[in-house]
Protein backbone atom coordinates (compact mmCIF):
# COMPACT_ATOMS: atom_id res chain seq x y z
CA UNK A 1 -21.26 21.04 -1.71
CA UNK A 2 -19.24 20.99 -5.21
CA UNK A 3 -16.40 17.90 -4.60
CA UNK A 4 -13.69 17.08 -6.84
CA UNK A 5 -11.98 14.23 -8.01
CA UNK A 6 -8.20 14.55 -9.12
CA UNK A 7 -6.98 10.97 -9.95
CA UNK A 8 -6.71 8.00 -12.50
CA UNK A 9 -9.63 7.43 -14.29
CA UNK A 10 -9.25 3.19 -13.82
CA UNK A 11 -12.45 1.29 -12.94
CA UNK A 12 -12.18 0.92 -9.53
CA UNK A 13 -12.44 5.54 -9.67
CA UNK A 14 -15.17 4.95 -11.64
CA UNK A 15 -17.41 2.90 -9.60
CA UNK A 16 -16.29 4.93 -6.58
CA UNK A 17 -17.48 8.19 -8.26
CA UNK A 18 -20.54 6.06 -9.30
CA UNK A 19 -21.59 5.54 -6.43
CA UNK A 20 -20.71 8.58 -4.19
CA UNK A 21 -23.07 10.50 -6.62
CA UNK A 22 -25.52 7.97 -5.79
CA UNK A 23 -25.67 8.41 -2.69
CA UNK A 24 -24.92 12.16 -2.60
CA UNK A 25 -27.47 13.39 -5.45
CA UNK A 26 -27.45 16.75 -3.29
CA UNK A 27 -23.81 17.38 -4.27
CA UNK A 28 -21.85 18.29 -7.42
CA UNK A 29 -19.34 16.14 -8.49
CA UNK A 30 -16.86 17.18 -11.03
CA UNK A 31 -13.90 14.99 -12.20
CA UNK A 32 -10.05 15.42 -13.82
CA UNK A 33 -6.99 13.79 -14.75
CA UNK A 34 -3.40 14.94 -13.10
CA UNK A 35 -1.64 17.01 -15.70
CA UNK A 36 -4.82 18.99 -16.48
CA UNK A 37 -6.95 22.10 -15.40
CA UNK A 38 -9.47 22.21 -12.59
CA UNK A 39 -12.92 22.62 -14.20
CA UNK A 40 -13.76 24.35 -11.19
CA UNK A 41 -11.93 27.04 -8.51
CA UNK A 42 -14.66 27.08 -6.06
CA UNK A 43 -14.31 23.59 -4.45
CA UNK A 44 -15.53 22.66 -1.25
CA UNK A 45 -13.87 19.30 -0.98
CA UNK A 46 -11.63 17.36 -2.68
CA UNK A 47 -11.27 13.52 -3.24
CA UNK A 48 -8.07 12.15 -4.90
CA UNK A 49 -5.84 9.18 -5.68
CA UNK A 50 -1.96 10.27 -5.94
CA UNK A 51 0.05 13.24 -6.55
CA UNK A 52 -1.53 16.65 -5.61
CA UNK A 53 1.13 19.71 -5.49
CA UNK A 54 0.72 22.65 -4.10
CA UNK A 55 -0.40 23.90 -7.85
CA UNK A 56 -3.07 21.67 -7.81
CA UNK A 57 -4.54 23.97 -4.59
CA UNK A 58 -3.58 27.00 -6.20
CA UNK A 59 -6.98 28.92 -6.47
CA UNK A 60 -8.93 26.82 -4.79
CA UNK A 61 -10.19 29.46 -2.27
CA UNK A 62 -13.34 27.61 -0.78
CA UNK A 63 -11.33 24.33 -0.13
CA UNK A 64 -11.28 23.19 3.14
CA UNK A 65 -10.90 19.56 3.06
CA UNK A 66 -8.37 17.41 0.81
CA UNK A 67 -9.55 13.63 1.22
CA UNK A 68 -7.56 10.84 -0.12
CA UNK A 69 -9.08 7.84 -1.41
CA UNK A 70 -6.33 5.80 -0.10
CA UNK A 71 -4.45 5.00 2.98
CA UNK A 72 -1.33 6.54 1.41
CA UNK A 73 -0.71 10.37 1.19
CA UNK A 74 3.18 10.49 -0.02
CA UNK A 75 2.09 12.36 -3.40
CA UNK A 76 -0.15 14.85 -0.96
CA UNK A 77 1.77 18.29 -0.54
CA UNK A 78 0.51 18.43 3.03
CA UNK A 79 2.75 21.37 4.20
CA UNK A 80 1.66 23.46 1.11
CA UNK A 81 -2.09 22.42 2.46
CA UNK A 82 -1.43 23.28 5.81
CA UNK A 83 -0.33 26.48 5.10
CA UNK A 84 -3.17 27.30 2.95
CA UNK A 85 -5.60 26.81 6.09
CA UNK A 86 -6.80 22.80 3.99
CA UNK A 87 -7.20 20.13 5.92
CA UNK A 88 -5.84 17.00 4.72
CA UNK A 89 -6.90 13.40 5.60
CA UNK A 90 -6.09 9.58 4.19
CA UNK A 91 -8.65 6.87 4.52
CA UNK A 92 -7.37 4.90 6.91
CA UNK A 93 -6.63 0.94 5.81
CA UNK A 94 -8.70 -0.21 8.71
CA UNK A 95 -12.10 1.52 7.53
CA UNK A 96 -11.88 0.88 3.97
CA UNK A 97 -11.31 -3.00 3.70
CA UNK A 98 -8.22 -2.27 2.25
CA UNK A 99 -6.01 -3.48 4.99
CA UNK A 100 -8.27 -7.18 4.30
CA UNK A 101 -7.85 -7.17 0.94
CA UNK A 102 -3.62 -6.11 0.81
CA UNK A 103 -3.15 -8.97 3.70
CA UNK A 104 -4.95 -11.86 1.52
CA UNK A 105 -2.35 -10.42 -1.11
CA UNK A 106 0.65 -11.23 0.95
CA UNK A 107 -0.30 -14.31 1.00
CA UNK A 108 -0.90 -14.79 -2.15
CA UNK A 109 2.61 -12.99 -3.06
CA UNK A 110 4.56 -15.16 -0.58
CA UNK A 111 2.97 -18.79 -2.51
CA UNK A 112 3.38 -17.65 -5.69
CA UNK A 113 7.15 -16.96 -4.82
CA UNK A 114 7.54 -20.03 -2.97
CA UNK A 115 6.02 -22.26 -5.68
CA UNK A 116 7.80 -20.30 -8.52
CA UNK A 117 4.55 -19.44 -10.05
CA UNK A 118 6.46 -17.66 -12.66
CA UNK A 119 8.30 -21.15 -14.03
CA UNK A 120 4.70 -23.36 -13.12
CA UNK A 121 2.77 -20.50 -15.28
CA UNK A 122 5.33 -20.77 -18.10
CA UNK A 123 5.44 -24.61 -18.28
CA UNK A 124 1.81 -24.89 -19.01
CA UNK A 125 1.43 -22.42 -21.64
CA UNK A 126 4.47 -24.02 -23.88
CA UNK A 127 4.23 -26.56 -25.60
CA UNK A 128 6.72 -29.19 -23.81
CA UNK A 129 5.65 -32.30 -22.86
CA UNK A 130 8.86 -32.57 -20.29
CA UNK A 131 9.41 -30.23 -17.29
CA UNK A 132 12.77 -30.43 -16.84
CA UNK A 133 13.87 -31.08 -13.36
CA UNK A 134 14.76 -28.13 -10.63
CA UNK A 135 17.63 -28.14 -8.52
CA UNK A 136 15.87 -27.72 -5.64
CA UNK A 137 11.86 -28.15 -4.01
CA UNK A 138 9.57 -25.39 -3.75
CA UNK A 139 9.51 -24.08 -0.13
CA UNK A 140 5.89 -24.57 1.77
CA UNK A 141 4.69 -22.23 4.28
CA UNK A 142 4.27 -24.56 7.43
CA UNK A 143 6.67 -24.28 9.67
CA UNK A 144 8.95 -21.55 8.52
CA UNK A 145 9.59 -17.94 10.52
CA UNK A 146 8.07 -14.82 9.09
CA UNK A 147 9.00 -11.57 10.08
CA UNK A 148 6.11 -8.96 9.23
CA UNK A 149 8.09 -5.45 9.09
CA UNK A 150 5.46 -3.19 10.63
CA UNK A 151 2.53 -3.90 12.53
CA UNK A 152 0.21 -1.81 12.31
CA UNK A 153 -3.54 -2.32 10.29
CA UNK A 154 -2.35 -4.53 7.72
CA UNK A 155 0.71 -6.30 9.54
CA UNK A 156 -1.89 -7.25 11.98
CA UNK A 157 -4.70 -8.21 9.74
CA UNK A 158 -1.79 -10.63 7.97
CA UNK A 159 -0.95 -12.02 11.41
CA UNK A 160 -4.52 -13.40 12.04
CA UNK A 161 -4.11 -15.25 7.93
CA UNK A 162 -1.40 -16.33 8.70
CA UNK A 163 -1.61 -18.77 12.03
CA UNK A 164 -3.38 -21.05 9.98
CA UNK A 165 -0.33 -22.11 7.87
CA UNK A 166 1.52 -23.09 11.18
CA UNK A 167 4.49 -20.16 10.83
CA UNK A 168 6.42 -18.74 13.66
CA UNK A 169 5.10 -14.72 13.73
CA UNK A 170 7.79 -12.30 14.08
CA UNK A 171 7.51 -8.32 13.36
CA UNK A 172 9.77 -5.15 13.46
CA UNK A 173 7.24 -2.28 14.44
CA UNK A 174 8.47 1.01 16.21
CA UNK A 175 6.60 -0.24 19.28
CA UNK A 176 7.54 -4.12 19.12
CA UNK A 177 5.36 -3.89 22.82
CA UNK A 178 1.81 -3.82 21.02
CA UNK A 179 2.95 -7.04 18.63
CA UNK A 180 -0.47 -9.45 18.64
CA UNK A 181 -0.47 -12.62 20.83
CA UNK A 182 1.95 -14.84 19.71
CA UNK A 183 4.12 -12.87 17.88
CA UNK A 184 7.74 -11.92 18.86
CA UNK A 185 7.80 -8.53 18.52
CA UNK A 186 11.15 -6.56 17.37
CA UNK A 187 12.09 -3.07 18.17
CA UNK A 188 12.91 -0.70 14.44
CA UNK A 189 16.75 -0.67 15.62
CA UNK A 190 16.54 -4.47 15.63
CA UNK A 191 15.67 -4.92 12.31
CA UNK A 192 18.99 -7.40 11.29
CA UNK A 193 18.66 -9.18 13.75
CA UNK A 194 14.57 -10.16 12.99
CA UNK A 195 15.43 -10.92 9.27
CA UNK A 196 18.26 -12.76 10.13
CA UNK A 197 16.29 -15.67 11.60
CA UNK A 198 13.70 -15.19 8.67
CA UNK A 199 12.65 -17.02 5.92
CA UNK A 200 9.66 -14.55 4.79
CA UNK A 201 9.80 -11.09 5.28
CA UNK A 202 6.82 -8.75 4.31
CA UNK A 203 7.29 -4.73 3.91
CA UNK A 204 3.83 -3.40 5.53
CA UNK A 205 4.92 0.17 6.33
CA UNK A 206 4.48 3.38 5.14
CA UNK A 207 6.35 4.16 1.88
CA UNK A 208 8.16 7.56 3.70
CA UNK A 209 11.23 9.93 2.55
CA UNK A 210 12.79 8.29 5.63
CA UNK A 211 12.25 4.48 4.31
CA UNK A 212 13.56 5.31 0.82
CA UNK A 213 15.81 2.28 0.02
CA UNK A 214 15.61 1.05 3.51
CA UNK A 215 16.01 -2.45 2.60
CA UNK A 216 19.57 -2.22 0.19
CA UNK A 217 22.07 -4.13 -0.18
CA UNK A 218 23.69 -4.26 3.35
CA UNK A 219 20.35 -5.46 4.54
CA UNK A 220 19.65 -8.02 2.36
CA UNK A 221 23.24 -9.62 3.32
CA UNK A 222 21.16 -9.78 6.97
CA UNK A 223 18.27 -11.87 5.58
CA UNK A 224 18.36 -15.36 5.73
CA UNK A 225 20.24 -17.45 2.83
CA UNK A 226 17.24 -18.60 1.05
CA UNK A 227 14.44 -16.32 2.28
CA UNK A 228 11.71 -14.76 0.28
CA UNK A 229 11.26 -10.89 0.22
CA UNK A 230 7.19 -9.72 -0.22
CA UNK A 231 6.59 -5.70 -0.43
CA UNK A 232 3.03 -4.80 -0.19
CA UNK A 233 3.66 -1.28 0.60
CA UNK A 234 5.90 0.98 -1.73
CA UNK A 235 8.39 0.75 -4.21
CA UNK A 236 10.08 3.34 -2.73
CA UNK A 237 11.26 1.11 -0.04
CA UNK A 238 13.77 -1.30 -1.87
CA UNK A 239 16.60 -0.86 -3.60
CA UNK A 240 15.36 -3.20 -6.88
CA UNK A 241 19.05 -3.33 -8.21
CA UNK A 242 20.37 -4.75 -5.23
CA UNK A 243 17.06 -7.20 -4.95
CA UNK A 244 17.33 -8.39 -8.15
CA UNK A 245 21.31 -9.11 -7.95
CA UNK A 246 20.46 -10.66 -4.50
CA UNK A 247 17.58 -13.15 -6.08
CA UNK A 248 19.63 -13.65 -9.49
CA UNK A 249 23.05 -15.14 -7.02
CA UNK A 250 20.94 -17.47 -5.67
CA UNK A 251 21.41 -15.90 -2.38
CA UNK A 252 17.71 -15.53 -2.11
CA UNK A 253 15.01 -17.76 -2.97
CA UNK A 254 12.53 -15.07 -4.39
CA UNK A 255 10.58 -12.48 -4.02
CA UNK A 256 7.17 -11.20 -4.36
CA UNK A 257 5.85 -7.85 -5.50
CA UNK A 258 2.89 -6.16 -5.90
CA UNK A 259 4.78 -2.39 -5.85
CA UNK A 260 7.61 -1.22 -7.74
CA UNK A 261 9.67 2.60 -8.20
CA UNK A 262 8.59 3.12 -11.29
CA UNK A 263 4.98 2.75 -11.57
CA UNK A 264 2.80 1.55 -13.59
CA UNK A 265 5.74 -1.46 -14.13
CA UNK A 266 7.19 -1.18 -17.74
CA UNK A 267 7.80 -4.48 -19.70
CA UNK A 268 11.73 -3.12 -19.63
CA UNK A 269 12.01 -3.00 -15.55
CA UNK A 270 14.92 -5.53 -14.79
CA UNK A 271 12.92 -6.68 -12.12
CA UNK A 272 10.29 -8.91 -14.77
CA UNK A 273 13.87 -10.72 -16.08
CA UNK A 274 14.01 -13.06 -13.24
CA UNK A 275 11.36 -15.80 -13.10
CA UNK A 276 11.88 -15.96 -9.39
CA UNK A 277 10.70 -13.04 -8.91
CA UNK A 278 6.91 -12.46 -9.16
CA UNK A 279 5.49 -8.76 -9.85
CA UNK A 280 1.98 -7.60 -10.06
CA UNK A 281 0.38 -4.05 -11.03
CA UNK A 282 -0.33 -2.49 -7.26
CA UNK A 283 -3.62 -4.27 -7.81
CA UNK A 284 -3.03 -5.58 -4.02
CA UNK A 285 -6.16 -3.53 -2.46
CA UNK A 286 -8.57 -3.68 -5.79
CA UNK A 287 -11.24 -6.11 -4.24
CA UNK A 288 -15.16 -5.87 -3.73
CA UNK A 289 -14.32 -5.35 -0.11
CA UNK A 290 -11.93 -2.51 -0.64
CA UNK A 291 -14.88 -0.76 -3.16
CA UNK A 292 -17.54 -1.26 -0.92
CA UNK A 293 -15.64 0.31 2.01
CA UNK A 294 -14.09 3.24 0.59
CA UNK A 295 -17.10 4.31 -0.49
CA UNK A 296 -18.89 3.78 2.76
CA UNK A 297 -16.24 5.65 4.41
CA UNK A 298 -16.05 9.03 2.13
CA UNK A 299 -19.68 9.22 2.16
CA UNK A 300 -18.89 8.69 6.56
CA UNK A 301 -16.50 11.50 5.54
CA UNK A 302 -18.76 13.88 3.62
CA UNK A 303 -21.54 14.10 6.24
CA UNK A 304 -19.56 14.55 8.99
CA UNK A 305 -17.97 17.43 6.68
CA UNK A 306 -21.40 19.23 6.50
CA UNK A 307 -21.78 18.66 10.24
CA UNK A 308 -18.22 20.39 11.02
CA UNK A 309 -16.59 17.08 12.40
CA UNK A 310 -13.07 16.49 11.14
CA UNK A 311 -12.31 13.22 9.35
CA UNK A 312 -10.66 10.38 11.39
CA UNK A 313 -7.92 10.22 9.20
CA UNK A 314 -7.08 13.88 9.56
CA UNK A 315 -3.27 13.82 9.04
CA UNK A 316 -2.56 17.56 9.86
CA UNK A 317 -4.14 20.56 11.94
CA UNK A 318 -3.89 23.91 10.11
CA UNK A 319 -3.42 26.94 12.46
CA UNK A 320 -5.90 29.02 10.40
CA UNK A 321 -8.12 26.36 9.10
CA UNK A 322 -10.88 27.85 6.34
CA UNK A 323 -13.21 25.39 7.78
CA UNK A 324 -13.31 24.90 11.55
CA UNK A 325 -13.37 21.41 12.28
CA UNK A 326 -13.90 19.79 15.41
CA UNK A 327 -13.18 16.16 16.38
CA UNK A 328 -15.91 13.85 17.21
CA UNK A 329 -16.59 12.73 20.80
């Protein structure tokens, strides 16, 4: 088969590419940055990592299958794949290690906020010999509520971390009836009232059109005087302006980011002017684990490709597929 790769070129590509030719020496693997030309019109499959428009399938007359490398898909025309008879499919958090590797994130996101990290960090790189004293304690884990907004692979994944710190589990999924043992579940149209009686609350849900800005202003006036706000999904989900005007009042304690809108973060985001709140690059899935996985899965992906079985993370069903698929029983 001839495969391409449309995506950032980072390390954690490069490795993957590594070793997918490794293990696929049969194969031809060919490789491009977004903004530039195909150096080939006759693929079979395509990997990728972000945005692909429907003039990135344009030509592409033998492709049948349009595999992400991630869980997400938002920057994947599907409809203009659909109609083109492509299958399209995301690698699903559960098979990769990703969903692992983005929970022991949280947890990391929802210390360093509740320790300002920020302030700690900054203190032991100057020079002063006095740390001048806070108005009020850094919050600890034990004992406080968290409400997990959606439980699906990685809300659950974050559940099982985080019984060990002695919170009270709460989560808002779209069906609150499949919340894990010990965990109050919370239907989507019950969403104040879950962050109202919250002192963490983690975003875990698919960064969607519909979600845009689904946690503004008006619902951060429901969350708990003093809570701590952790996104682990998409940027596309908060409204930063309001977050950051909400943290800066003192109304809330913190927050804890690994996504923002505007991505890769710029040194000029208003978001980095508040030492309360901490922001990493989306580097929440780049682990060992998350490497070793993705790679094990695409090359699950690949063979069952040659053998005419549809990916498990198939996310559409073309009417006039180019490549009959069938799914695996």
């Amino acid at each position: 088969m001839k495969i391409g790769y449309l995506g950032k070129q980072d390390s954690f590509a490069v490795e993957m590419l590594k070793q997918l030719k490794a293990g696929n020496s049969q194969d031809e693997f060919l490789t491009w940055m977004p903004g530039y030309k195909a150096p080939a019109m006759d693929l079979d499959v395509l990997l990728a990592i972000g945005k692909v428009g429907a003039a990135e399938l344009e030509g592409q007359t033998r492709l049948g299958l349009l595999q992400t490398a991630s869980a997400g898909y938002e920057g994947v025309d599907v409809e203009a794949a659909t109609r083109a008879g492509i299958w399209v499919a995301s690698a699903p958090t559960t098979k990769t290690g990703n969903g692992e590797s983005v929970a022991e994130f949280a947890v990391l996101l929802m210390l360093a906020a509740s320790r300002r990290l920020n302030e700690a960090l900054a203190y032991t790189r100057n020079s002063a010999q006095d740390r001048p004293e806070k108005p009020e304690m850094n919050m600890a884990l034990f004992g406080k509520t968290i409400c997990i907004v959606g439980l699906g692979g990685i809300g659950d994944l974050l559940v099982e971390r985080l019984r060990g710190f002695g919170m009270v589990l709460t989560g808002v999924d779209k069906y609150p009836e499949h919340a894990p043992p010990g965990v109050k579940g919370y239907a989507s149209h019950e969403l104040k009232i879950a962050l109202a009686a919250a002192d963490y609350v983690v975003l875990a849900i698919p960064g969607t059109p519909e979600n845009e800005n689904m946690i503004d202003a008006e619902i951060l006036a429901t969350m708990k005087e003093g809570a701590v706000l952790v996104n682990v999904s998409r940027g596309i989900l908060v409204d930063e302006a309001a977050l950051l005007t909400a943290v800066k009042s003192g109304y809330l304690y913190g927050a804890g980011l690994d996504v923002v809108k505007d991505e890769p973060v710029k040194s000029v985001n208003p978001l980095l002017s508040d030492s309360r709140i901490f922001v990493t690059p989306h580097i929440a899935g780049s682990t060992d684990v998350m490497l070793a996985g993705t790679v094990k899965y695409l090359n699950e992906v690949l063979v069952q490709y040659g053998r005419g079985v549809r990916p498990e993370g198939a996310v559409n069903e073309p009417k006039e597929p180019r490549v009959s698929l069938r799914k695996e029983v």
